[in-house]
N, C-alpha and C. Protein backbone atom coordinates (compact mmCIF):
# COMPACT_ATOMS: atom_id res chain seq x y z
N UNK A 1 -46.10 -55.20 39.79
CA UNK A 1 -46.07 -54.67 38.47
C UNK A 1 -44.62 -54.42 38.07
N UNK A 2 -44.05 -54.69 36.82
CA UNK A 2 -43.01 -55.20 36.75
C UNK A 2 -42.77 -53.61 35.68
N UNK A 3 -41.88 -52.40 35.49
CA UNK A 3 -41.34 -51.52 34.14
C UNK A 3 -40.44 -52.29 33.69
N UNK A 4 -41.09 -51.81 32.17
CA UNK A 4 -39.91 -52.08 31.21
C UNK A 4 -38.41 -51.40 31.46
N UNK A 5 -37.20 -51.73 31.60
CA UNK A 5 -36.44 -50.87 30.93
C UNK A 5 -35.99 -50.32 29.39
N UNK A 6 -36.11 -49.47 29.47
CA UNK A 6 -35.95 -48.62 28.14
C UNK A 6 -34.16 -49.01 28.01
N UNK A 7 -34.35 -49.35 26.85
CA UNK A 7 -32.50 -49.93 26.45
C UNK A 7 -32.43 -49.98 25.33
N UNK A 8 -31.55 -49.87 24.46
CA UNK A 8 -31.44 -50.48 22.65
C UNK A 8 -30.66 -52.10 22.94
N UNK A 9 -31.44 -52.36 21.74
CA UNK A 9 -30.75 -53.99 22.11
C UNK A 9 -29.82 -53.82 21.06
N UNK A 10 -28.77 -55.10 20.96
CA UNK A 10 -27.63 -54.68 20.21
C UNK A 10 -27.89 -54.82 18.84
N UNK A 11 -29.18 -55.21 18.07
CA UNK A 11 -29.56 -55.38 16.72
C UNK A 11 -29.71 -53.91 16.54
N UNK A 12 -30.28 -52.72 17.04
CA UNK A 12 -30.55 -51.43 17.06
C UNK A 12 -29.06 -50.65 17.46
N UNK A 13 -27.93 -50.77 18.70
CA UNK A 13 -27.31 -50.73 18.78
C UNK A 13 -26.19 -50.77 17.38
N UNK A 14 -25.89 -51.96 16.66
CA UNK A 14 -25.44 -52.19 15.57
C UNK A 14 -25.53 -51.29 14.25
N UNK A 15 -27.12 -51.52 14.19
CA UNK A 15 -27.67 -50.71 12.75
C UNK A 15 -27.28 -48.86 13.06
N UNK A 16 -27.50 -48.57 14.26
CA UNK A 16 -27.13 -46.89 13.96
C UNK A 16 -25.56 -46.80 14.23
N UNK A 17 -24.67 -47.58 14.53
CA UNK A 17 -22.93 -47.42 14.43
C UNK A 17 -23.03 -47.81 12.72
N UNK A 18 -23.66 -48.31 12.43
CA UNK A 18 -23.33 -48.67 10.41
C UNK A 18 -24.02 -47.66 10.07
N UNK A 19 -24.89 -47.19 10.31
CA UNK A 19 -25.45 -46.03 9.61
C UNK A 19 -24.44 -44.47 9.79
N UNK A 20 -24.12 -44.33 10.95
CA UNK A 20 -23.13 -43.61 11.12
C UNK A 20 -21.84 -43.98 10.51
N UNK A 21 -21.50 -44.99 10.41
CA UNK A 21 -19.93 -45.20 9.61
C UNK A 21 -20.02 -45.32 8.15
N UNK A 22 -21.08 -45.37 7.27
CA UNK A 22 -21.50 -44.96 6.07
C UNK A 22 -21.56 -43.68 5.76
N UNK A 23 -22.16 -42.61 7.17
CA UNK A 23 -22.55 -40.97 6.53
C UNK A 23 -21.20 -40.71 6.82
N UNK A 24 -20.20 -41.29 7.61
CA UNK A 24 -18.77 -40.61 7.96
C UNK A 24 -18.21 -41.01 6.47
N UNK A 25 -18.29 -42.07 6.33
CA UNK A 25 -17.64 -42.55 4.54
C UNK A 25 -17.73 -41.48 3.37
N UNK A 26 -19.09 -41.44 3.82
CA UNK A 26 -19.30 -40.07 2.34
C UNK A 26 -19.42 -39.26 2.43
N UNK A 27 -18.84 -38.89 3.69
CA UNK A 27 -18.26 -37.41 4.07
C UNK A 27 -17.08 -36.87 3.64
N UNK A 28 -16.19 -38.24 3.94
CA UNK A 28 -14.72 -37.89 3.49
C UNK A 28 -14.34 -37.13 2.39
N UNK A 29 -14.83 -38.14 1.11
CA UNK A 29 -14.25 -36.96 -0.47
C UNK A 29 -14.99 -35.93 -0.19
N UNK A 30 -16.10 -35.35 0.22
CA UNK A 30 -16.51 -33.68 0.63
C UNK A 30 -15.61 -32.88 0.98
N UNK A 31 -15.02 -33.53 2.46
CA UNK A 31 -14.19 -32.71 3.33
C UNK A 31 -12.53 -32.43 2.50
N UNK A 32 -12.22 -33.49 2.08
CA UNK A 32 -10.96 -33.62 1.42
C UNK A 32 -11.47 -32.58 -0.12
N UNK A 33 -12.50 -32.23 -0.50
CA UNK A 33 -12.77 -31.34 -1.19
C UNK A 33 -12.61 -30.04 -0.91
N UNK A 34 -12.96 -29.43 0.33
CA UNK A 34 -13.56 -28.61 0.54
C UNK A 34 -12.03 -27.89 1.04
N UNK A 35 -11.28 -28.77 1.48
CA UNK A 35 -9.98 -28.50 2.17
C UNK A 35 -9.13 -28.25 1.19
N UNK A 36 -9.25 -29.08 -0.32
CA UNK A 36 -8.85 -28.54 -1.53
C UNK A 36 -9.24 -27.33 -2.11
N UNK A 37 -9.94 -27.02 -1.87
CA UNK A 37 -10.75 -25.56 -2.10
C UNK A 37 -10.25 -24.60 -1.57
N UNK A 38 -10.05 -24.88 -0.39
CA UNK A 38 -9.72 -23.93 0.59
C UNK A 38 -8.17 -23.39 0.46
N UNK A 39 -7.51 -24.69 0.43
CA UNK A 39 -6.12 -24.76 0.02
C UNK A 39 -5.55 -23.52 -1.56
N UNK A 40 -6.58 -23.83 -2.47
CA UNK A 40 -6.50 -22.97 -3.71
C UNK A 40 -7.09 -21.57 -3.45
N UNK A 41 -7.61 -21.52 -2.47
CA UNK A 41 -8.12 -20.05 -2.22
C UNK A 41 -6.89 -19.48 -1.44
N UNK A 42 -6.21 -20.03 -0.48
CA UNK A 42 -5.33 -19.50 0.09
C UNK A 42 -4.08 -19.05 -0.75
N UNK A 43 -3.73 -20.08 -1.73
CA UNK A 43 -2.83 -19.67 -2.79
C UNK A 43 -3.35 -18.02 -3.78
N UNK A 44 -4.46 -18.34 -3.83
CA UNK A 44 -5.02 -17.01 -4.24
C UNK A 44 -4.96 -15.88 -3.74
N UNK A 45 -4.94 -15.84 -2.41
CA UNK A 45 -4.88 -14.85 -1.30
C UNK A 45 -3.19 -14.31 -1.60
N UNK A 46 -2.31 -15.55 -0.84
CA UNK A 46 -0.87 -15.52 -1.02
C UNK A 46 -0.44 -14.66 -2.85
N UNK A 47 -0.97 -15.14 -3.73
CA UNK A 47 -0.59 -14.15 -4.97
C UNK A 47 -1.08 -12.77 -5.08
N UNK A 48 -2.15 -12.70 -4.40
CA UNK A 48 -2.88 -11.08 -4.81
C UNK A 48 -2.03 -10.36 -3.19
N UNK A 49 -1.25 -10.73 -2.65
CA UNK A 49 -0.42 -10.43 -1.49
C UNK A 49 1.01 -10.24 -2.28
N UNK A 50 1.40 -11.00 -2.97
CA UNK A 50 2.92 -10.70 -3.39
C UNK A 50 2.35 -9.96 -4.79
N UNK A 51 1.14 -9.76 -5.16
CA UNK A 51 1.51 -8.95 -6.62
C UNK A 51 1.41 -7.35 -6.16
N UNK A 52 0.38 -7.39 -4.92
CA UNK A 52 0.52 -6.06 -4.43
C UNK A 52 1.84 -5.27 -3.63
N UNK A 53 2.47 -6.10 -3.34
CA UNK A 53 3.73 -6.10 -2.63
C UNK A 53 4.75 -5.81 -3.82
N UNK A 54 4.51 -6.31 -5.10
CA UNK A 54 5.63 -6.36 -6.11
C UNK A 54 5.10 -4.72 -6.91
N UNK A 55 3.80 -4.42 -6.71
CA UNK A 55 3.40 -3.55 -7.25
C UNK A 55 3.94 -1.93 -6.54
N UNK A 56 3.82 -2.36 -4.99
CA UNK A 56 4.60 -1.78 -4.26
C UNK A 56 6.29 -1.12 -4.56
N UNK A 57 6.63 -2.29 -4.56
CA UNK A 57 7.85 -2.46 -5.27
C UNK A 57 8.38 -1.90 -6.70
N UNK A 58 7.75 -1.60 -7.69
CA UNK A 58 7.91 -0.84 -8.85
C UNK A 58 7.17 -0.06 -8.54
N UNK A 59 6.81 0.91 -8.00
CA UNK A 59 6.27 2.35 -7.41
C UNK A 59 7.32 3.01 -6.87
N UNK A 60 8.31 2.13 -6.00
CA UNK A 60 8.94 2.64 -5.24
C UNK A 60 10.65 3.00 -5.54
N UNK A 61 10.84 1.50 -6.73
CA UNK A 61 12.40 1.91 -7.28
C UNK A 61 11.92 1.98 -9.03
N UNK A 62 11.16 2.09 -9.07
CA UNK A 62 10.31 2.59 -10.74
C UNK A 62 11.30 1.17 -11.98
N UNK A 63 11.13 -0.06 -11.36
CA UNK A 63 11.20 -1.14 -12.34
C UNK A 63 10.79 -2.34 -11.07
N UNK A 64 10.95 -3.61 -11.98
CA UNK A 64 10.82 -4.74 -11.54
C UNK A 64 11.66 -5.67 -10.60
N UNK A 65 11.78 -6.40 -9.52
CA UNK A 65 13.18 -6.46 -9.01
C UNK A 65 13.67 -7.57 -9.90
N UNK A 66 14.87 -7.10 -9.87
CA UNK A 66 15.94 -7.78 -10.88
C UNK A 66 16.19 -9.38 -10.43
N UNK A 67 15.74 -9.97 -10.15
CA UNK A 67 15.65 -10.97 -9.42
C UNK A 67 16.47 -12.54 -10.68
N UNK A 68 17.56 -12.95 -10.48
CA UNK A 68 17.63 -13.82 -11.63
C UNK A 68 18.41 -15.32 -10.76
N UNK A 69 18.24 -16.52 -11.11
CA UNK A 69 18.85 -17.64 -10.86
C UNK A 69 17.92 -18.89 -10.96
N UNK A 70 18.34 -19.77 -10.58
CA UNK A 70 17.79 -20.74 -10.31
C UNK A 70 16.31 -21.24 -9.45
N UNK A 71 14.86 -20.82 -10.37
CA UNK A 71 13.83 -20.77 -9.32
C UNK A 71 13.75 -21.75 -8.17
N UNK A 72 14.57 -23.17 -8.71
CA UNK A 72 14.17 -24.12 -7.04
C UNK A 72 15.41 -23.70 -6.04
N UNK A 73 16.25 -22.93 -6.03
CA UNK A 73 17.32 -22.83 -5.38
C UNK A 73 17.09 -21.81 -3.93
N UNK A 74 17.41 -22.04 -2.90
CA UNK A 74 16.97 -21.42 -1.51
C UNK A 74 17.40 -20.31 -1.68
N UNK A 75 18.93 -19.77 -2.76
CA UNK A 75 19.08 -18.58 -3.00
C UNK A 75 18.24 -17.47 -3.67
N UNK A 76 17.67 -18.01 -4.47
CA UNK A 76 16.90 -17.08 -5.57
C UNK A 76 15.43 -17.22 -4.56
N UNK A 77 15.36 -17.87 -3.80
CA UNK A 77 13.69 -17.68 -3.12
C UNK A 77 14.42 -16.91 -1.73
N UNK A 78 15.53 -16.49 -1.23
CA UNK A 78 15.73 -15.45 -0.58
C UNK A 78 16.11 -14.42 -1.14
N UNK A 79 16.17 -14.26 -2.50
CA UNK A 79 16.30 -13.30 -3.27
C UNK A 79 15.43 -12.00 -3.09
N UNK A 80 14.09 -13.02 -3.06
CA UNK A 80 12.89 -12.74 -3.72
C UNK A 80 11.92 -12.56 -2.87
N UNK A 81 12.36 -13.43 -1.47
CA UNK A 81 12.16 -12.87 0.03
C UNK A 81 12.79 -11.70 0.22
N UNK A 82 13.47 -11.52 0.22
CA UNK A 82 14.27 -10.08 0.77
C UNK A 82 13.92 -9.13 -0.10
N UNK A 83 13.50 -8.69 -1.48
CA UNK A 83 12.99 -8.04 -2.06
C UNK A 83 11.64 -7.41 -1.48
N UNK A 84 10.62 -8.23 -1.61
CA UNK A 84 9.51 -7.84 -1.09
C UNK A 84 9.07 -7.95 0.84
N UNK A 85 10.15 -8.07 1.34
CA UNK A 85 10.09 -8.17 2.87
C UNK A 85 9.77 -6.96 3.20
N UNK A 86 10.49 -5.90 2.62
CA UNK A 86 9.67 -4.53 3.37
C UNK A 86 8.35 -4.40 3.14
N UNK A 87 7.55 -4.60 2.13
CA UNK A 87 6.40 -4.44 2.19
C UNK A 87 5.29 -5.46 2.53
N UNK A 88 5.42 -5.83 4.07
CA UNK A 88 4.71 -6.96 5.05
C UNK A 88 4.65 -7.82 4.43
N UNK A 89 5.62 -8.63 3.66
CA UNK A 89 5.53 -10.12 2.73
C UNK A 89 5.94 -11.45 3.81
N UNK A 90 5.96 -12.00 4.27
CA UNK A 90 6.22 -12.91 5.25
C UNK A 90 6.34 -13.92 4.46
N UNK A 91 7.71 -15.00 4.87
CA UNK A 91 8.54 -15.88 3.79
C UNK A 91 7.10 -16.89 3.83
N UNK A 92 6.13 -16.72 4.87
CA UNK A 92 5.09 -17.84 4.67
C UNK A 92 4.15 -17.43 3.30
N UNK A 93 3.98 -16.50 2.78
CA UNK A 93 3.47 -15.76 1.97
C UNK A 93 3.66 -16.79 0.41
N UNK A 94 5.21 -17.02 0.67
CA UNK A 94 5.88 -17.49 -0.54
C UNK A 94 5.05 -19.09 -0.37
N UNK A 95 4.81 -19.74 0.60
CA UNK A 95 4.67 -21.03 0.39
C UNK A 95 3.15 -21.48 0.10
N UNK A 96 2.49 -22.29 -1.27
CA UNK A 96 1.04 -22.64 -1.12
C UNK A 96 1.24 -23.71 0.06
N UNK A 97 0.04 -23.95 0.71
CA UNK A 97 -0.20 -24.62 1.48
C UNK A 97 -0.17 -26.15 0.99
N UNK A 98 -0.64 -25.92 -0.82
CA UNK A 98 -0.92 -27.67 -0.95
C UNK A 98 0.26 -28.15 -1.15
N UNK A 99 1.17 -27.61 -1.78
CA UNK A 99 2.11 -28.04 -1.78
C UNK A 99 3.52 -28.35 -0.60
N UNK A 100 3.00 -27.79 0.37
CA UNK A 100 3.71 -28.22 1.75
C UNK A 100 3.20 -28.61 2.06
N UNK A 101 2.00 -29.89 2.12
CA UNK A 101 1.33 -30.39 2.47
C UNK A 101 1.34 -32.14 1.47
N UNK A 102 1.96 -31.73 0.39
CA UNK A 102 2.47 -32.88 -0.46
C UNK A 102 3.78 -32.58 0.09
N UNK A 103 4.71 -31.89 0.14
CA UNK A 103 6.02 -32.34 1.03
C UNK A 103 6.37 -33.05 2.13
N UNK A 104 5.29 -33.12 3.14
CA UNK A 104 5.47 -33.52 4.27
C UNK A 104 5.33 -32.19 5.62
N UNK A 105 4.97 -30.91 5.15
CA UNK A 105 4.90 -30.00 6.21
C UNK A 105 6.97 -29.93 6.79
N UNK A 106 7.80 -29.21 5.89
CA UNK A 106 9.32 -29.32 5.74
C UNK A 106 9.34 -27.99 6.72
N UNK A 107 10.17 -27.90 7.23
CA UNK A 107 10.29 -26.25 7.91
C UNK A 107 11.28 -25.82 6.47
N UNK A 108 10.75 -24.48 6.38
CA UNK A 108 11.20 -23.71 4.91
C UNK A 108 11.49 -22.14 5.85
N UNK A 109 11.31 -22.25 6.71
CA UNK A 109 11.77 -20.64 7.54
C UNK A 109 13.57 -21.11 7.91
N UNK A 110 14.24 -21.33 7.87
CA UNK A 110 15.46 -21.97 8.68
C UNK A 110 16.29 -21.33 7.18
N UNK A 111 17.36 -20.05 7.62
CA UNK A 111 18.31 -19.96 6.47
C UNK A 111 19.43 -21.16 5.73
N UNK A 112 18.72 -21.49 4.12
CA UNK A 112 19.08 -22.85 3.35
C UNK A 112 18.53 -23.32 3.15
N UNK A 113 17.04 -23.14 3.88
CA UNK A 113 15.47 -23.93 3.18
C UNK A 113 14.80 -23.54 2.99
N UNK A 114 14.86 -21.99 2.48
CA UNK A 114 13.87 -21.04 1.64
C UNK A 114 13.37 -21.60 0.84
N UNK A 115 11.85 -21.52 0.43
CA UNK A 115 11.82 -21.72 -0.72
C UNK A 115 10.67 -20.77 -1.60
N UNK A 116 10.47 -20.91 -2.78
CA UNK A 116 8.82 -19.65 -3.02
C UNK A 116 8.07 -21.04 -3.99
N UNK A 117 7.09 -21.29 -3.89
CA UNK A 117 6.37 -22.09 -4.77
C UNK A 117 5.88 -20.78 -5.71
N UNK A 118 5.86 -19.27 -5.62
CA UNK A 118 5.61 -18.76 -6.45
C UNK A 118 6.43 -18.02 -7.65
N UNK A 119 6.76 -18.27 -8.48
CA UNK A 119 7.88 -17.77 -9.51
C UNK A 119 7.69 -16.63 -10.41
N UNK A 120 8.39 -15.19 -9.83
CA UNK A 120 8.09 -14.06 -10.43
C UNK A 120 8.89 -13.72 -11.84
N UNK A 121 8.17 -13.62 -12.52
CA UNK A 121 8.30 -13.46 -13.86
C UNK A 121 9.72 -12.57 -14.18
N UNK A 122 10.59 -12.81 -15.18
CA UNK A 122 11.62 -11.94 -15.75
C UNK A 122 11.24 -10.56 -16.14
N UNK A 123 11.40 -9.72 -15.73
CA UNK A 123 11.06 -8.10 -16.21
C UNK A 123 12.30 -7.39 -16.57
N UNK A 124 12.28 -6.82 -17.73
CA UNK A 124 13.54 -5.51 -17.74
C UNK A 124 13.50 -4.66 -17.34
N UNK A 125 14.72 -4.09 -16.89
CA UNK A 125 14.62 -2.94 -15.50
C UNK A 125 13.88 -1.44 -15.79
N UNK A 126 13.08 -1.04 -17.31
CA UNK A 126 12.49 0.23 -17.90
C UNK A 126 11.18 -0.13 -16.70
N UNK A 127 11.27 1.17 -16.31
CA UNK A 127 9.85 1.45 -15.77
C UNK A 127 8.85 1.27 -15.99
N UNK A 128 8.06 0.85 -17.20
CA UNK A 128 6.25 0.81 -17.60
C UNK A 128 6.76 -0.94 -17.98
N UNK A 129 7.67 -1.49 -18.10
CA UNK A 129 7.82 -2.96 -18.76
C UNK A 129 6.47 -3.87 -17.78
N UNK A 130 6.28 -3.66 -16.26
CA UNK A 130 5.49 -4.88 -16.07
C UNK A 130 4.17 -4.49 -16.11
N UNK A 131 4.00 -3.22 -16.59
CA UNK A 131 2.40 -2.69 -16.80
C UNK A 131 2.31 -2.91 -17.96
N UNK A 132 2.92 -3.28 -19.27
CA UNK A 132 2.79 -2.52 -21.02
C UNK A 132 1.76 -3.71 -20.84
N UNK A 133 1.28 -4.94 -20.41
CA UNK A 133 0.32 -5.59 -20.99
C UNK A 133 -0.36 -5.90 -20.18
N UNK A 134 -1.83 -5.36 -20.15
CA UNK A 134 -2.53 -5.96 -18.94
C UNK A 134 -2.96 -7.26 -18.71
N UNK A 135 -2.23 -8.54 -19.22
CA UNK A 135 -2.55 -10.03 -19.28
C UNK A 135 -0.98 -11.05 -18.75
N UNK A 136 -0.57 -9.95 -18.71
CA UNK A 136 1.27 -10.12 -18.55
C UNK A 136 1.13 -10.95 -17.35
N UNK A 137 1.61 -12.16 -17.02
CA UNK A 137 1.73 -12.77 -15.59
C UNK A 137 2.78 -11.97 -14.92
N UNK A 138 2.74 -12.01 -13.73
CA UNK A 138 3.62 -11.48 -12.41
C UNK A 138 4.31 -12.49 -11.94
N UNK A 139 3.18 -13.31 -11.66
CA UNK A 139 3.91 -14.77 -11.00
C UNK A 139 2.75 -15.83 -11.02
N UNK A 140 3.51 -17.03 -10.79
CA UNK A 140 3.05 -18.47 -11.26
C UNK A 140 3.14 -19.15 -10.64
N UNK A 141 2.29 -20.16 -9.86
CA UNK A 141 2.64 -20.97 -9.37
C UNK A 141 3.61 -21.86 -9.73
N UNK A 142 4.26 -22.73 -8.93
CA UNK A 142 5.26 -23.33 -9.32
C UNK A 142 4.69 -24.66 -9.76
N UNK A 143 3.62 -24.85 -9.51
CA UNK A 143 3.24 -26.52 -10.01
C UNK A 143 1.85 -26.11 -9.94
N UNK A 144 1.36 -27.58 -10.84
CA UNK A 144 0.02 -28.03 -11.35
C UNK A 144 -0.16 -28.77 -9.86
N UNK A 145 -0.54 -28.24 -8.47
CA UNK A 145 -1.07 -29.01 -7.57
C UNK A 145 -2.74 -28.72 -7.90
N UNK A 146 -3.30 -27.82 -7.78
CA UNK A 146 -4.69 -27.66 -7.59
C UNK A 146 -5.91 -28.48 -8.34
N UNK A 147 -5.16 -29.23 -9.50
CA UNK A 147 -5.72 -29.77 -10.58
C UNK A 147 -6.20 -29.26 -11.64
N UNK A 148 -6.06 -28.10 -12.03
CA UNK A 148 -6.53 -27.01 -13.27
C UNK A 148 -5.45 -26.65 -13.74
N UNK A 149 -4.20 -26.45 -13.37
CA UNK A 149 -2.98 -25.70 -14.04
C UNK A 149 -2.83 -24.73 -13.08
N UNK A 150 -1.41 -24.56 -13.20
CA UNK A 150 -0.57 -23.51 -11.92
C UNK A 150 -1.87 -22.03 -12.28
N UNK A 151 -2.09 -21.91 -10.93
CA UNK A 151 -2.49 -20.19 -10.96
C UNK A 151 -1.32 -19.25 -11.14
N UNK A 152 -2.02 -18.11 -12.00
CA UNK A 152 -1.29 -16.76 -12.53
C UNK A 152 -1.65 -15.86 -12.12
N UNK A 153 -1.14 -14.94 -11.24
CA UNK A 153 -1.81 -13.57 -11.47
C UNK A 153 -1.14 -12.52 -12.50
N UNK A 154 -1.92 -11.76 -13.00
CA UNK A 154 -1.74 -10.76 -14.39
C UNK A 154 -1.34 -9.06 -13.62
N UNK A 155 -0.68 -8.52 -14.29
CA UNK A 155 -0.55 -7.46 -14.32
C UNK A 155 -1.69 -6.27 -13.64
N UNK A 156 -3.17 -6.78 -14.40
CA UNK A 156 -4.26 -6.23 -14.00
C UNK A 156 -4.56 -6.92 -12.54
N UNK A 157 -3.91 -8.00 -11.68
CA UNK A 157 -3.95 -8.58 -10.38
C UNK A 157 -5.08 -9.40 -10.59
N UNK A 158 -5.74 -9.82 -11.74
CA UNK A 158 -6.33 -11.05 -12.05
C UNK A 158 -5.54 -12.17 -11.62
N UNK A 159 -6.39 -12.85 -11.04
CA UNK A 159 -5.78 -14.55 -11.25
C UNK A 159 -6.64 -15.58 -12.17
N UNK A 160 -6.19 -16.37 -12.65
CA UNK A 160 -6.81 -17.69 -13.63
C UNK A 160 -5.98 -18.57 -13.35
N UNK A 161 -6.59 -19.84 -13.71
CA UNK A 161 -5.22 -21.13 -13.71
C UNK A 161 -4.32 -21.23 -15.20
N UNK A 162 -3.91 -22.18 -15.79
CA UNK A 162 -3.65 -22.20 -17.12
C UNK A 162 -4.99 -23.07 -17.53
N UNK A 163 -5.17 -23.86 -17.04
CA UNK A 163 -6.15 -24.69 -17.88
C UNK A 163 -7.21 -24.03 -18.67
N UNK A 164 -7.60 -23.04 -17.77
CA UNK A 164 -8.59 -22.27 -17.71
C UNK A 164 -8.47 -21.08 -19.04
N UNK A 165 -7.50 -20.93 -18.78
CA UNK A 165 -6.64 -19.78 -20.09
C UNK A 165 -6.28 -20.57 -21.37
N UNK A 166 -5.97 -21.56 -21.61
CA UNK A 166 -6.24 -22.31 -22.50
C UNK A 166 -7.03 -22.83 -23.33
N UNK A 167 -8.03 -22.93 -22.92
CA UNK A 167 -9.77 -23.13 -23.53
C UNK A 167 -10.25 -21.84 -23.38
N UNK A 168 -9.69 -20.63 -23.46
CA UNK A 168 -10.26 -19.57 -24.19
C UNK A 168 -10.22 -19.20 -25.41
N UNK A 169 -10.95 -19.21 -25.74
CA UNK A 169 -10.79 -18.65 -27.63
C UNK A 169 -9.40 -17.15 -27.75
């Protein structure tokens, strides 16, 4: 009496490696979604971190830091590092992820390659100036990476994108 062996032949073999390399296919734009998502949430995190830190910061010398130059310049983003460093701001704080991630992943910790993808708003040095409007941005992203328009956070520590603020009545 002769058993079968139990085996896949390579017609069965074949069909479930294509069936698997199809569900991996249309997996991809998901994952590359989801990682975009994730990416804009972290930027979200990183702003409601430096507005509380900046909020910190006018509590403590009763105005805004005077912060002025050139926003792409490594000077004015150690400006702006060293401002909010006492209150647990870490220069990684300053960087969105998507956008070091369209750079190439650059080392930006090394003094001369500071940089902030987030750009804090001009304030005059009177005490109530970055509270008088509760819609007032703090800071902005530096670019339209996320696909909606740079995120803002407001005075009230709201965030929105612009796009989003734009098509409001």
């Amino acid at each position: 009496m002769k058993h079968a062996r139990a085996a896949f032949s390579l017609l069965e073999l074949t069909i479930v490696i294509g069936v698997i390399a199809i569900l991996a296919a249309l997996s991809l734009p998901v994952i590359g979604g989801i990682r975009s998502r994730a990416q804009r949430l972290q930027c979200m995190g990183n702003l409601r971190s430096l507005h509380v830190a900046a909020e910190q910061y006018v509590q403590d010398n009763n105005q805004w830091p005077q912060i002025k130059g050139n926003p792409t310049s490594p000077a004015f983003a150690q400006k702006w590092i060293s401002a909010l460093s006492p209150y647990q701001i870490q220069p990684k704080t300053w960087i969105c992820p998507t956008i070091e991630n369209a750079l190439g992943n650059p080392d930006y910790t090394s003094p001369g390659k500071q940089r902030v993808d987030y750009v804090g708003m001009p304030f005059d040095d009177k005490p109530m100036t970055p509270h008088q409007w509760p819609r007032m941005p703090w800071f902005v992203e530096y670019g339209n990476v996320h696909g909606n328009g740079q995120l803002i956070i407001f005075t009230d520590g709201s965030i929105s994108d612009l796009n989003t603020l734009a098509k409001k009545p």
